[in-house]
PDB file of N, CA and C in Angstrom:
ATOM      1  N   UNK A   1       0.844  -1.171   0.000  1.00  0.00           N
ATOM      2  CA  UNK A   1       0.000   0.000   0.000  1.00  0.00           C
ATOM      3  C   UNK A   1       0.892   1.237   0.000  1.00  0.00           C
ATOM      4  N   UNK A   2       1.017   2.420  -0.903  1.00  0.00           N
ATOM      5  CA  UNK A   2       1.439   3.136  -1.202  1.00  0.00           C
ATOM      6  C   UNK A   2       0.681   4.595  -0.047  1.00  0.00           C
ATOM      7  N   UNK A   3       1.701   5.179   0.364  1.00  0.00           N
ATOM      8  CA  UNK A   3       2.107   6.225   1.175  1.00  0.00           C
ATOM      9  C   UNK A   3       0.277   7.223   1.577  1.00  0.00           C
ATOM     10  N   UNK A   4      -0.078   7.330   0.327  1.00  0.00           N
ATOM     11  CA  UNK A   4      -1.169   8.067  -0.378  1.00  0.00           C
ATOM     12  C   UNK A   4      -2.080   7.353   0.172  1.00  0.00           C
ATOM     13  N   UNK A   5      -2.081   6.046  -0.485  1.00  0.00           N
ATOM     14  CA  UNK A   5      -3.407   5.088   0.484  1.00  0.00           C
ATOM     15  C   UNK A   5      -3.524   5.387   1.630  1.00  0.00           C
ATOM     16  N   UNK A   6      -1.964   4.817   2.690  1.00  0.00           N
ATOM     17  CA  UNK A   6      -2.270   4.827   3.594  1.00  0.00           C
ATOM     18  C   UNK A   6      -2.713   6.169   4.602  1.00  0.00           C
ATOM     19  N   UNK A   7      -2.553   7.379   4.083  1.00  0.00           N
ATOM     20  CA  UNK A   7      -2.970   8.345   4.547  1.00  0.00           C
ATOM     21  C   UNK A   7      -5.002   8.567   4.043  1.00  0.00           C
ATOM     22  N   UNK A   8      -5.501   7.909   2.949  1.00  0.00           N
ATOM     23  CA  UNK A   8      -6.281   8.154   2.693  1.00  0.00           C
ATOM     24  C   UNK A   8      -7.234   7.033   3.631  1.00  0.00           C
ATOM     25  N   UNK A   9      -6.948   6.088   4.177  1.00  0.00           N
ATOM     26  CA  UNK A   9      -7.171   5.446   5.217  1.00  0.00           C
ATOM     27  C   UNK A   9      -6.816   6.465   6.377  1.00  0.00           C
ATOM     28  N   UNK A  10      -6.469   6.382   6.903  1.00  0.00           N
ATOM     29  CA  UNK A  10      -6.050   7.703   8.212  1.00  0.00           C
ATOM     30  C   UNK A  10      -7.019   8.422   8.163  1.00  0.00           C
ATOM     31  N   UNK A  11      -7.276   9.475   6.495  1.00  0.00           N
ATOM     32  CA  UNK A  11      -8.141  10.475   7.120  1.00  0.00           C
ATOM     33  C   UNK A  11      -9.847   9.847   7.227  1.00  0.00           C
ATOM     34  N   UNK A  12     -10.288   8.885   6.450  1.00  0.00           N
ATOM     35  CA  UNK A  12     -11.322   8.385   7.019  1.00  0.00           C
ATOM     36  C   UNK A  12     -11.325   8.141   8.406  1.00  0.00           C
ATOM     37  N   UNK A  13     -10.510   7.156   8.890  1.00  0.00           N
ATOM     38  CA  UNK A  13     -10.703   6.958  10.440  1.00  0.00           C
ATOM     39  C   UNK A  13     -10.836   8.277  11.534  1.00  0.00           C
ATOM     40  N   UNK A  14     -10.130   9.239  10.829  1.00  0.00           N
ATOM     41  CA  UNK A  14     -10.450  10.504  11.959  1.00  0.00           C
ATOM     42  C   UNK A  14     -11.337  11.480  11.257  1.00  0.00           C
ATOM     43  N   UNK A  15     -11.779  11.430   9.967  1.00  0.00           N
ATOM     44  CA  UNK A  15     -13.335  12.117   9.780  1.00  0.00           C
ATOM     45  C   UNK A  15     -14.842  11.109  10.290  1.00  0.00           C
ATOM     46  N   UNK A  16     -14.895   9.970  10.572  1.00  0.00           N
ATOM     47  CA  UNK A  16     -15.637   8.990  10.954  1.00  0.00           C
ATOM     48  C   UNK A  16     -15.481   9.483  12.400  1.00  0.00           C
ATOM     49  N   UNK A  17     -14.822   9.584  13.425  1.00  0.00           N
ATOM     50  CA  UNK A  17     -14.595   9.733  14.581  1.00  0.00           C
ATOM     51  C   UNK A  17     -15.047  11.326  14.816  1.00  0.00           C
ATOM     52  N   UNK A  18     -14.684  12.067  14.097  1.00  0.00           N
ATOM     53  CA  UNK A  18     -15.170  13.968  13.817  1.00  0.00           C
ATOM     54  C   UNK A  18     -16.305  13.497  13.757  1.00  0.00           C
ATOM     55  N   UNK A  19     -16.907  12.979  12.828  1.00  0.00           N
ATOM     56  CA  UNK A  19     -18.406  13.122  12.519  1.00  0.00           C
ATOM     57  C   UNK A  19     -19.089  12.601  13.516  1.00  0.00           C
ATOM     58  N   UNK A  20     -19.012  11.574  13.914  1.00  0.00           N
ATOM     59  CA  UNK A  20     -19.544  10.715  15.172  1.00  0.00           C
ATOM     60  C   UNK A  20     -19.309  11.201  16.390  1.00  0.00           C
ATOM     61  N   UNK A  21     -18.607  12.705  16.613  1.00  0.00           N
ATOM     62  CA  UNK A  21     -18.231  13.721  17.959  1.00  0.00           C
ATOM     63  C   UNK A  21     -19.574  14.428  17.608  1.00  0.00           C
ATOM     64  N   UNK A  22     -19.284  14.995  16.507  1.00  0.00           N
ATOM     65  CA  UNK A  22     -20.519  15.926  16.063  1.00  0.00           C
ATOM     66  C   UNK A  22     -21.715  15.247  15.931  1.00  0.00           C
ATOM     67  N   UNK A  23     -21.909  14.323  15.795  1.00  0.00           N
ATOM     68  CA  UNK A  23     -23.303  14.115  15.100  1.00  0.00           C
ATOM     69  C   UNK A  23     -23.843  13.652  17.024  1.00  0.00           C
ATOM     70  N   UNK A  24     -23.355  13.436  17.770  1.00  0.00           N
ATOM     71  CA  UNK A  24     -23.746  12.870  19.414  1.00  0.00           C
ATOM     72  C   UNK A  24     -23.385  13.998  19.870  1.00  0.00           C
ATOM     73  N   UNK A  25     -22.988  15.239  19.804  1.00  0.00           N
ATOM     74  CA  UNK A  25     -23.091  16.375  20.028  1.00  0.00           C
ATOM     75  C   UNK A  25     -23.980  17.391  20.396  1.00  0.00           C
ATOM     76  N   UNK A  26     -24.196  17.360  18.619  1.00  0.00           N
ATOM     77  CA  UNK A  26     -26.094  17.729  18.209  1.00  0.00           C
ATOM     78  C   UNK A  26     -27.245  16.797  18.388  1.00  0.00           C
ATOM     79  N   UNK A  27     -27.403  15.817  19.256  1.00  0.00           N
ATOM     80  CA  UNK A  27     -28.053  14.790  19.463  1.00  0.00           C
ATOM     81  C   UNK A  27     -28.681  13.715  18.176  1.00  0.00           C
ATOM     82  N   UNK A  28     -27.642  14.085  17.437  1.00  0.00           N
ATOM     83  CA  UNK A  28     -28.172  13.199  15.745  1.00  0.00           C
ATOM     84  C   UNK A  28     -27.394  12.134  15.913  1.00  0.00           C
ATOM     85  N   UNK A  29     -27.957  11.375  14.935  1.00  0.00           N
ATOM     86  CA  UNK A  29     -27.268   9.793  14.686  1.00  0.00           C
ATOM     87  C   UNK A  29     -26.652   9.752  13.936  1.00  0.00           C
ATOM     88  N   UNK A  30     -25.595   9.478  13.478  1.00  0.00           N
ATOM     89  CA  UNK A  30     -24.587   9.668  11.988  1.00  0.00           C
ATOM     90  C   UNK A  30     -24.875   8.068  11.734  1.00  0.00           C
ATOM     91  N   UNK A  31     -25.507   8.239  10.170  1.00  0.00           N
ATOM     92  CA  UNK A  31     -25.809   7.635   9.314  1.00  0.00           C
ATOM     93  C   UNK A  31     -24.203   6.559   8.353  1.00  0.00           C
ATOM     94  N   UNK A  32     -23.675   5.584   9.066  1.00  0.00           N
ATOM     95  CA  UNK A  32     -22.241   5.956   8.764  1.00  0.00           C
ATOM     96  C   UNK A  32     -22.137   5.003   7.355  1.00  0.00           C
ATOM     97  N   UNK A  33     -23.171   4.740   6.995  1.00  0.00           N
ATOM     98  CA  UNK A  33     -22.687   4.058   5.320  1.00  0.00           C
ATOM     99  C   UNK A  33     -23.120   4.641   4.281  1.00  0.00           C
ATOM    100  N   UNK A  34     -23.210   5.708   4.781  1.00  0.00           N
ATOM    101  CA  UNK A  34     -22.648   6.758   3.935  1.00  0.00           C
ATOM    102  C   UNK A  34     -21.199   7.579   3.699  1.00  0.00           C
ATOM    103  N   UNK A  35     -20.668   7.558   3.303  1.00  0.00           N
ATOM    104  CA  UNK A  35     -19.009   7.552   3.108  1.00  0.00           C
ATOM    105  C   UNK A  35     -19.088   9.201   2.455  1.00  0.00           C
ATOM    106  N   UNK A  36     -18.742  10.207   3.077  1.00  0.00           N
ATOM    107  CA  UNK A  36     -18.195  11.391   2.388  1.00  0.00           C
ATOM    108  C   UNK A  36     -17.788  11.339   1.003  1.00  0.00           C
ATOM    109  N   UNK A  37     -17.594  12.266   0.057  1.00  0.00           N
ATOM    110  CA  UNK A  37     -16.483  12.458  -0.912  1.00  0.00           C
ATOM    111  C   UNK A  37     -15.041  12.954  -0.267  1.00  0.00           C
ATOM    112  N   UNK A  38     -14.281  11.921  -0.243  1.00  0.00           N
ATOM    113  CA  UNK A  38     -12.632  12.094  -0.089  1.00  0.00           C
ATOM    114  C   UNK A  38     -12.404  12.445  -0.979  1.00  0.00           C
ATOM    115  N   UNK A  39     -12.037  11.504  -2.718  1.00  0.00           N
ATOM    116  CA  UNK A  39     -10.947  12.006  -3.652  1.00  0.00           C
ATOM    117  C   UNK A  39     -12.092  11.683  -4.849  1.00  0.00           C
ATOM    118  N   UNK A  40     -12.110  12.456  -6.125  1.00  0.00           N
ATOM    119  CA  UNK A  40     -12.524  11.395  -6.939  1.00  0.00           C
ATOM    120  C   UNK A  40     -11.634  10.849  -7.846  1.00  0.00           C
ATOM    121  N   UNK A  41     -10.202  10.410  -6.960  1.00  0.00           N
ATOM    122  CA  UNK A  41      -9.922   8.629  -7.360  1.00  0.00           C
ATOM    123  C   UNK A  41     -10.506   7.649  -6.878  1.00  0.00           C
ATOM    124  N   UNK A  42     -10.850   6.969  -7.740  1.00  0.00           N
ATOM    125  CA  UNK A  42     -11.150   5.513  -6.926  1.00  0.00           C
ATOM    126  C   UNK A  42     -10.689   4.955  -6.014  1.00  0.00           C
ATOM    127  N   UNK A  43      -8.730   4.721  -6.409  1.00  0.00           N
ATOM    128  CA  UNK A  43      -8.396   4.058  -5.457  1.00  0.00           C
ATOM    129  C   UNK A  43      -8.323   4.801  -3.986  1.00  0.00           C
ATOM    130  N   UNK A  44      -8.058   6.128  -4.318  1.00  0.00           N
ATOM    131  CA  UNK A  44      -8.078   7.072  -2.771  1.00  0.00           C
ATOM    132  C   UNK A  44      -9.285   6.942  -1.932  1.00  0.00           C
ATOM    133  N   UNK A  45     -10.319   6.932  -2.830  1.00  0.00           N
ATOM    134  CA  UNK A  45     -11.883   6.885  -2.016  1.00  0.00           C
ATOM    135  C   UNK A  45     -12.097   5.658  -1.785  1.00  0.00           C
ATOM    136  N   UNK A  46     -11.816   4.505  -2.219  1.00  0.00           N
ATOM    137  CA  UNK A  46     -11.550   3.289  -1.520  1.00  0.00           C
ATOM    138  C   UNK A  46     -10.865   3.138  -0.278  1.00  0.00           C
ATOM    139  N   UNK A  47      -9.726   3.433  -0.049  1.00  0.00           N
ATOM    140  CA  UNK A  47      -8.618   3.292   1.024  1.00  0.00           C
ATOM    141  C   UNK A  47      -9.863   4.307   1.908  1.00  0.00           C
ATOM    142  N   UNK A  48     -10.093   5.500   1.872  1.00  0.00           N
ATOM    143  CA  UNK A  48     -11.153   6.438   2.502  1.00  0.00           C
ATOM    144  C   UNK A  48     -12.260   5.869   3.295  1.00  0.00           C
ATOM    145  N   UNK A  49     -12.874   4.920   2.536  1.00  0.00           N
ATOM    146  CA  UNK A  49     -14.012   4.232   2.768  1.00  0.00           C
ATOM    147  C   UNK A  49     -13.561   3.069   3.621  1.00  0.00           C
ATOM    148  N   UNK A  50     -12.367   2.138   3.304  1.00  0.00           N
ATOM    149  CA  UNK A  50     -11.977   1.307   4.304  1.00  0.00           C
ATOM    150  C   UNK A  50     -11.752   1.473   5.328  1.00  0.00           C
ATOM    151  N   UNK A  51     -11.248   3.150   5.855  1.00  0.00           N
ATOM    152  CA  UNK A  51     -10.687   3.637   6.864  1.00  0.00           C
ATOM    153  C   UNK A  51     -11.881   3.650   7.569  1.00  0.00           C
ATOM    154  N   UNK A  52     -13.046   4.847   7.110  1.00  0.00           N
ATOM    155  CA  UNK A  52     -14.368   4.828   7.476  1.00  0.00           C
ATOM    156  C   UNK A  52     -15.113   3.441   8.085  1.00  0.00           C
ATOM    157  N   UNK A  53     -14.825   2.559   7.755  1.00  0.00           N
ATOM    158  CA  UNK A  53     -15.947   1.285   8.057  1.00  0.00           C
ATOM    159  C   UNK A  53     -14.815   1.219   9.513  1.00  0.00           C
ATOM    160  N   UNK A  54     -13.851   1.144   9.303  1.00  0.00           N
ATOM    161  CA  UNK A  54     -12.882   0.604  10.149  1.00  0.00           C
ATOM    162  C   UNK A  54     -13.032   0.581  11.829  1.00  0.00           C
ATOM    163  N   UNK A  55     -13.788   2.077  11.783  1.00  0.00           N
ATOM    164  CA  UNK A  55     -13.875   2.732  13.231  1.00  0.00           C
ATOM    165  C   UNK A  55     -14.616   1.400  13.819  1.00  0.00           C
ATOM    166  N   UNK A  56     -14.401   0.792  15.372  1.00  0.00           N
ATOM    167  CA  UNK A  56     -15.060   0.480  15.908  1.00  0.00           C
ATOM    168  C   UNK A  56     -16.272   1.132  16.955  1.00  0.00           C
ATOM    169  N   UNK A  57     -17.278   0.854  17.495  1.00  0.00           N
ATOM    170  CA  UNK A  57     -18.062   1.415  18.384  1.00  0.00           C
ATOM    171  C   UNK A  57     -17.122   1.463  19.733  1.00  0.00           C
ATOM    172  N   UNK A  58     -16.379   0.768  20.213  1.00  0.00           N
ATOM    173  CA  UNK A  58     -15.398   1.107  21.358  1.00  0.00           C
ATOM    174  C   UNK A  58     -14.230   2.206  20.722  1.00  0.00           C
ATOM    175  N   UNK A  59     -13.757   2.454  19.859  1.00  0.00           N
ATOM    176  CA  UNK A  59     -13.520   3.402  19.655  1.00  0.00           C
ATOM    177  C   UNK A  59     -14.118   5.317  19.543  1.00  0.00           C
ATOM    178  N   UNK A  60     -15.435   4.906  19.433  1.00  0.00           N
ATOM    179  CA  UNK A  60     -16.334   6.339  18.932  1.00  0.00           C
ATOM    180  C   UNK A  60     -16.707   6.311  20.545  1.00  0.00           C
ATOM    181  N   UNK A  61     -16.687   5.586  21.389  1.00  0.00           N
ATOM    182  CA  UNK A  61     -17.083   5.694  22.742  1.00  0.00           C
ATOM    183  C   UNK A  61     -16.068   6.155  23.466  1.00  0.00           C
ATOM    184  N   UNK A  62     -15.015   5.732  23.040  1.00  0.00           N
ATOM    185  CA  UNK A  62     -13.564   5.978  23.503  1.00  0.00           C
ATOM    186  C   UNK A  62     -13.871   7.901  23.417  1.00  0.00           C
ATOM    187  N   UNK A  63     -13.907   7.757  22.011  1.00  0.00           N
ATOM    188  CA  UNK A  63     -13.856   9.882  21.740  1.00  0.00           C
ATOM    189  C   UNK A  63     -14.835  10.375  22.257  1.00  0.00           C
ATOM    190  N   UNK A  64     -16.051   9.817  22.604  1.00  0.00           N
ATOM    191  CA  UNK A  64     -17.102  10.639  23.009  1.00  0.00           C
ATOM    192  C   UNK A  64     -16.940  10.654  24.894  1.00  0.00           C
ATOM    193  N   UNK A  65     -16.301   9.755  25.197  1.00  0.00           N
ATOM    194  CA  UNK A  65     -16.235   9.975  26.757  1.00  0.00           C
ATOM    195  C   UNK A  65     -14.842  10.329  27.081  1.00  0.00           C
ATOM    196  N   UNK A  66     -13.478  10.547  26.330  1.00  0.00           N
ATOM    197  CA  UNK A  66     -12.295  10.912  26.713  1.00  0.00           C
ATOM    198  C   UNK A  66     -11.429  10.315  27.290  1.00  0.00           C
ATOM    199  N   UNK A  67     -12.087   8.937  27.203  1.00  0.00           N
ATOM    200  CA  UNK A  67     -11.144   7.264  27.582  1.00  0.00           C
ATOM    201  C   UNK A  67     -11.219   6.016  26.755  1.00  0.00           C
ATOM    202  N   UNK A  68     -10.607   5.601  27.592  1.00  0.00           N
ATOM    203  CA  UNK A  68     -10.527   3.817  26.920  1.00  0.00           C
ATOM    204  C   UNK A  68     -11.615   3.315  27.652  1.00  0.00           C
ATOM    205  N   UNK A  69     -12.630   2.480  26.352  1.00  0.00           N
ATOM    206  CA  UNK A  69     -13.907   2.241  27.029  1.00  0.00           C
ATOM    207  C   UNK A  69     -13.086   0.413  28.271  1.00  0.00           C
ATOM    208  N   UNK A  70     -11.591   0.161  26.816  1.00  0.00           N
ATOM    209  CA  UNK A  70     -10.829  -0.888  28.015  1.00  0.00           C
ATOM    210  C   UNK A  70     -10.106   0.106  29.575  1.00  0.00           C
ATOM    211  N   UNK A  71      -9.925   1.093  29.862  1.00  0.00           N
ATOM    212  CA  UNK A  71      -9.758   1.450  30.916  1.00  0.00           C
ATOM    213  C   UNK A  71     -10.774   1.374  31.759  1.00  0.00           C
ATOM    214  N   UNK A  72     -12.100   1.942  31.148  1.00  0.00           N
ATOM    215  CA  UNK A  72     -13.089   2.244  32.328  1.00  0.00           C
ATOM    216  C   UNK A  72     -13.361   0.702  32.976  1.00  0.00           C
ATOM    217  N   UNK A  73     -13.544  -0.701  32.075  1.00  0.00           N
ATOM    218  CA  UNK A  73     -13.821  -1.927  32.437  1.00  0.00           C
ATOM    219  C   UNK A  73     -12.925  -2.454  33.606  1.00  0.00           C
ATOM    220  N   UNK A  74     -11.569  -1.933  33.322  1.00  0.00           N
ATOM    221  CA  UNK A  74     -10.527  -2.333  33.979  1.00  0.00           C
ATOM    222  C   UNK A  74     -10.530  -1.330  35.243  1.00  0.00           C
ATOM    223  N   UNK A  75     -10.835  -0.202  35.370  1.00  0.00           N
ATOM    224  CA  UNK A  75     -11.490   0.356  37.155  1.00  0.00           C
ATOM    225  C   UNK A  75     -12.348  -0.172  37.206  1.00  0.00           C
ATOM    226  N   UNK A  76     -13.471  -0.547  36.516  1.00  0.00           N
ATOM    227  CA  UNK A  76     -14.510  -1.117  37.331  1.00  0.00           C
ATOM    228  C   UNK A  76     -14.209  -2.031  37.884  1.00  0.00           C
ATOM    229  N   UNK A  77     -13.442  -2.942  37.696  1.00  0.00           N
ATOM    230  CA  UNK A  77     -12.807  -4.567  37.875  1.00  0.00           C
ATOM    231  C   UNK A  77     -11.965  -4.200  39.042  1.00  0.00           C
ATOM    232  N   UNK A  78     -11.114  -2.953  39.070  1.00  0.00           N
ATOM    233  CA  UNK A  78     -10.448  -2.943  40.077  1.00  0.00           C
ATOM    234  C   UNK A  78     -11.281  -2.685  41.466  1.00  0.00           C
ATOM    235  N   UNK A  79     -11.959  -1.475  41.676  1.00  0.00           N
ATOM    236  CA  UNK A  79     -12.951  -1.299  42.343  1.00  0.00           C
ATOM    237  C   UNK A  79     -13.744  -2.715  43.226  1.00  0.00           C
ATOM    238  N   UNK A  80     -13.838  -3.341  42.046  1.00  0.00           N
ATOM    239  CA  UNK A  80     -14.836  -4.594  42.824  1.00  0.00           C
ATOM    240  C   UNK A  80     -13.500  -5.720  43.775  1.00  0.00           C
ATOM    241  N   UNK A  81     -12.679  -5.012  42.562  1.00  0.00           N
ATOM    242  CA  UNK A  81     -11.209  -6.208  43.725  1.00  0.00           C
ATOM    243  C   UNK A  81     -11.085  -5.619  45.068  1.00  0.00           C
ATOM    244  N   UNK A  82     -11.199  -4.283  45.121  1.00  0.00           N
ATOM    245  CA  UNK A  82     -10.492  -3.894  45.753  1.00  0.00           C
ATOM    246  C   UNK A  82      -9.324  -2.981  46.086  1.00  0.00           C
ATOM    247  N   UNK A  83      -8.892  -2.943  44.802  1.00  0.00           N
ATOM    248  CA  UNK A  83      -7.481  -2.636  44.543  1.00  0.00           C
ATOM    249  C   UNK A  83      -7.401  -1.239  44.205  1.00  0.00           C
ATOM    250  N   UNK A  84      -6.576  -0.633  43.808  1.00  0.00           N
ATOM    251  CA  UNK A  84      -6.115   0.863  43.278  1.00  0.00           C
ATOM    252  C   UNK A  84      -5.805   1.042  41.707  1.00  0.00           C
ATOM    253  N   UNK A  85      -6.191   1.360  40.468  1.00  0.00           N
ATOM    254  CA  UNK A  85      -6.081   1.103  39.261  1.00  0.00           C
ATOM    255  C   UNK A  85      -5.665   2.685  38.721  1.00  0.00           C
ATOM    256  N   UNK A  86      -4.169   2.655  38.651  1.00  0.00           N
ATOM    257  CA  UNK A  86      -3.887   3.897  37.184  1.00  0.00           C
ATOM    258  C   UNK A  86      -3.475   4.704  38.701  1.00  0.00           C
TER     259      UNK A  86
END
């Protein structure tokens, strides 16, 4: 994968994550298969679109609360041990 791709992957994953700040922001639902216009190359708006699908929901939870949705599991876990976490 050439330099270009891989940046055209990149910026999907952090316009998918922008949009999904904004759209739970304004209390809207982002519609996410719908894919922006990135490039009109193919292959750029491909790599774009792969990036886009890519995001997981523990990730968009991750940006919308300002953690690791694996941190918060892992205090909760500590908490119930007992213990002191971070």
């Amino acid at each position: 994968m050439g330099k270009n791709w891989q940046w055209s992957y990149q910026q999907g994953r952090i316009k998918r994550l922008k949009a999904e700040v904004e759209a739970a922001k304004s209390g809207n639902v982002l519609n996410a298969h719908v894919v922006p216009l990135h490039s009109h190359c193919g292959t750029m708006q491909s790599h774009f679109a792969k990036g886009w699908h890519s995001v997981t929901q523990s990730e968009i939870y991750s940006k919308l609360h300002g953690h690791s949705s694996l941190d918060a599991v892992k205090k909760r876990l500590a908490q119930r041990l007992g213990v002191k976490y971070g």
